[in-house]
C-alpha atoms as a PDB file:
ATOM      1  CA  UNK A   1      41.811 115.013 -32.766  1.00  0.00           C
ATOM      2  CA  UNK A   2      43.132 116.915 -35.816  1.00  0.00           C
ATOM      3  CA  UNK A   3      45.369 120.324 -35.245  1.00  0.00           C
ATOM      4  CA  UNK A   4      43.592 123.321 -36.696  1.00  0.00           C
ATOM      5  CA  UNK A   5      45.953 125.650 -38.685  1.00  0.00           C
ATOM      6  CA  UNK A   6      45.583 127.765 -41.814  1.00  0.00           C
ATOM      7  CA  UNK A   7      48.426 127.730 -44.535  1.00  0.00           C
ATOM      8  CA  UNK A   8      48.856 131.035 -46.125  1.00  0.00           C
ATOM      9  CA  UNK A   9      51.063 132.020 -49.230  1.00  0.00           C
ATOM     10  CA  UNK A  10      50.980 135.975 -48.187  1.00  0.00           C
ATOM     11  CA  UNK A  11      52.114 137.681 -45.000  1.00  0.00           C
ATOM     12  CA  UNK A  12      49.266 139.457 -43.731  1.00  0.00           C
ATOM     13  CA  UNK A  13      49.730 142.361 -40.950  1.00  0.00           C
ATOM     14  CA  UNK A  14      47.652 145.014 -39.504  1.00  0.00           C
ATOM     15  CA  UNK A  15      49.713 148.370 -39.888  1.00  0.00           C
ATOM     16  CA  UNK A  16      48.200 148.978 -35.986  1.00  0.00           C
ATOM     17  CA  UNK A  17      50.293 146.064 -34.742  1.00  0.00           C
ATOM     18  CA  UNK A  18      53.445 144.229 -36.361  1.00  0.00           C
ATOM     19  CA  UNK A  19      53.621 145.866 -39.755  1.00  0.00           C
ATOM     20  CA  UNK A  20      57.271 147.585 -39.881  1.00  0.00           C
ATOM     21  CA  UNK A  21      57.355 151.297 -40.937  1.00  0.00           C
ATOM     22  CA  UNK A  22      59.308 152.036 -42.483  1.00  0.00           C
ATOM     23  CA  UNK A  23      60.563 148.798 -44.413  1.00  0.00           C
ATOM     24  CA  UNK A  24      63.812 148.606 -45.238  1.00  0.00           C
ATOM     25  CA  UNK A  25      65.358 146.342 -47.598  1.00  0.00           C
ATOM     26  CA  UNK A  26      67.643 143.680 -46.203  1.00  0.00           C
ATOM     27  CA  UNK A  27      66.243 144.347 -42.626  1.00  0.00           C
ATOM     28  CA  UNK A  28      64.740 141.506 -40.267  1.00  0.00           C
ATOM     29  CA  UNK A  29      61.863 142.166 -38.570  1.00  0.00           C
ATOM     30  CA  UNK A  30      59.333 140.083 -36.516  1.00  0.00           C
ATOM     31  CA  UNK A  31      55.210 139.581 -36.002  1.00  0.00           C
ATOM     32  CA  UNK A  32      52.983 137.132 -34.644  1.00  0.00           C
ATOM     33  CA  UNK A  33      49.506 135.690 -36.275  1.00  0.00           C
ATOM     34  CA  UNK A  34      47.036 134.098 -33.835  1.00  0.00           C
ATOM     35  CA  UNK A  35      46.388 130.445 -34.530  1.00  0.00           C
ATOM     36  CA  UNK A  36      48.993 128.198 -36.012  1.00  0.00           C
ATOM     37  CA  UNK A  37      49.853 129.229 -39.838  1.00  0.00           C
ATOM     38  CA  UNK A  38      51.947 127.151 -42.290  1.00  0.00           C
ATOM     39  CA  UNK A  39      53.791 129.782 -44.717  1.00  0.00           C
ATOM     40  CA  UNK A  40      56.664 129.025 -47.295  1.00  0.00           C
ATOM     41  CA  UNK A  41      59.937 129.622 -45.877  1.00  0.00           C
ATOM     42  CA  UNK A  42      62.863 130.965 -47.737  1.00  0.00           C
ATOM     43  CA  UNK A  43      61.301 132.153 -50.814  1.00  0.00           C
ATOM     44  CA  UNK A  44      59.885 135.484 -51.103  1.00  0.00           C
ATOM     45  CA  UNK A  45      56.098 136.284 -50.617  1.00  0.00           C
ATOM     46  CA  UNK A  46      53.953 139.467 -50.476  1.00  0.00           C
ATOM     47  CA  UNK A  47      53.749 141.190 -47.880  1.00  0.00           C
ATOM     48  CA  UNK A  48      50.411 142.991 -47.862  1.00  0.00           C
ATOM     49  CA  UNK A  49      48.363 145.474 -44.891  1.00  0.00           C
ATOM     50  CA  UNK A  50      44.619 144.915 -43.946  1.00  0.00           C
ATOM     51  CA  UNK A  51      43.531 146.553 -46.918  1.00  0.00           C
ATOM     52  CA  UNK A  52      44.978 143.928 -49.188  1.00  0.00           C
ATOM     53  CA  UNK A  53      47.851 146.448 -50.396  1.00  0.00           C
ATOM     54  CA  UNK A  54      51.357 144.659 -51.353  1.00  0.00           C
ATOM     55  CA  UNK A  55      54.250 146.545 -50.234  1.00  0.00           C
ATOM     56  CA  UNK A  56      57.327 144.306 -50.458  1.00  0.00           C
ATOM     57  CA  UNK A  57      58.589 141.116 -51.084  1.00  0.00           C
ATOM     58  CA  UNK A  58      59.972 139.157 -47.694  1.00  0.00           C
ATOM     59  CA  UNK A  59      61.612 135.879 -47.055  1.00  0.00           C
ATOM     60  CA  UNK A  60      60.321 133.991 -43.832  1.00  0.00           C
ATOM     61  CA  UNK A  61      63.516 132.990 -42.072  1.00  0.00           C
ATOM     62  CA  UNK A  62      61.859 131.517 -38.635  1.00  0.00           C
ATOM     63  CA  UNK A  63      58.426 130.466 -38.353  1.00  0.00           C
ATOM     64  CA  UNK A  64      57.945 128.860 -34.586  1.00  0.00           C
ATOM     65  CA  UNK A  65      54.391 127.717 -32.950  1.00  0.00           C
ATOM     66  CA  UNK A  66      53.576 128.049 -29.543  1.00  0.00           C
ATOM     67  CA  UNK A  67      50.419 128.629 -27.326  1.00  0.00           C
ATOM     68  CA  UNK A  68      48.288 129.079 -30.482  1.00  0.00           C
ATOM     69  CA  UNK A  69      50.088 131.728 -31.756  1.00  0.00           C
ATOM     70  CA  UNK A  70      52.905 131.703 -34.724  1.00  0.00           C
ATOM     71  CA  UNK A  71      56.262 134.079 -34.286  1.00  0.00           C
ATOM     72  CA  UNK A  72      58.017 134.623 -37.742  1.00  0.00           C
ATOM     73  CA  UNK A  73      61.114 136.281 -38.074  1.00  0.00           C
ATOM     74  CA  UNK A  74      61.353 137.657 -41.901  1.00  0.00           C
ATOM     75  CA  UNK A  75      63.631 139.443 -44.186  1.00  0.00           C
ATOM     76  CA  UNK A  76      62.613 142.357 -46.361  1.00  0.00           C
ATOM     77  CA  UNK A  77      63.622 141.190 -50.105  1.00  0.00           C
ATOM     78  CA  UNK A  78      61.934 143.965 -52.335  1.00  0.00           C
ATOM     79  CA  UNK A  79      60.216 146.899 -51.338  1.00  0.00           C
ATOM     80  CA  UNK A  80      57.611 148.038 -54.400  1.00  0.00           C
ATOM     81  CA  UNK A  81      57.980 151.716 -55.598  1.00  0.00           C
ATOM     82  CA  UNK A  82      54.192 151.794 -54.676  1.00  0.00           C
ATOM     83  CA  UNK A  83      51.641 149.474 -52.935  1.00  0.00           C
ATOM     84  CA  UNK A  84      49.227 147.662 -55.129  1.00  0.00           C
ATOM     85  CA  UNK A  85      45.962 146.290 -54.292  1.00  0.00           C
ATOM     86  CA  UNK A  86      46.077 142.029 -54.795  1.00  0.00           C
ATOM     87  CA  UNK A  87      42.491 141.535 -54.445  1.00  0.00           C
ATOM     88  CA  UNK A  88      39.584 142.228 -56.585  1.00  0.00           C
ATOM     89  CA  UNK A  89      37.018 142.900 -53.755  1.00  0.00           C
ATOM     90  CA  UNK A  90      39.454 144.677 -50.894  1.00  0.00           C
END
């Protein structure tokens, strides 16, 4: 029996639940995804709301899996002047 998990190269978050406004550069928040993700660990990635918008760069210092549910821990590493759509169809 295989493990199901998704492996993402963007940090996706609903502004309604873990998304942290205001960001703040340097700053270490934390969220959870449901289901168990796989996401690249200290090197920056987007970090984007539901409507595909990037907002800032972050750095995934703790990524932990329990009870089908992933906790990160991440560090803000640039915040964009102004969000920008990354995908076509959003």
């Amino acid at each position: 029996m295989g493990m199901p998990c998704q492996v993402n190269s963007i940090l996706k978050l609903k502004r309604s639940h873990d998304f942290p406004e205001p960001l703040t550069l340097g700053h270490t928040y934390q969220a959870t995804k449901p289901g168990y993700r796989i996401l690249p660990m200290d090197v920056p990635i987007q970090l984007v709301d539901e409507q595909w918008l990037a907002h800032a760069d972050v750095v995934i210092r703790q990524l932990t899996w329990e009870d089908g549910t992933t906790h990160l821990r991440f560090t803000v590493h640039r915040c964009y002047a102004a969000p920008f759509c990354v995908k076509a169809d959003a």
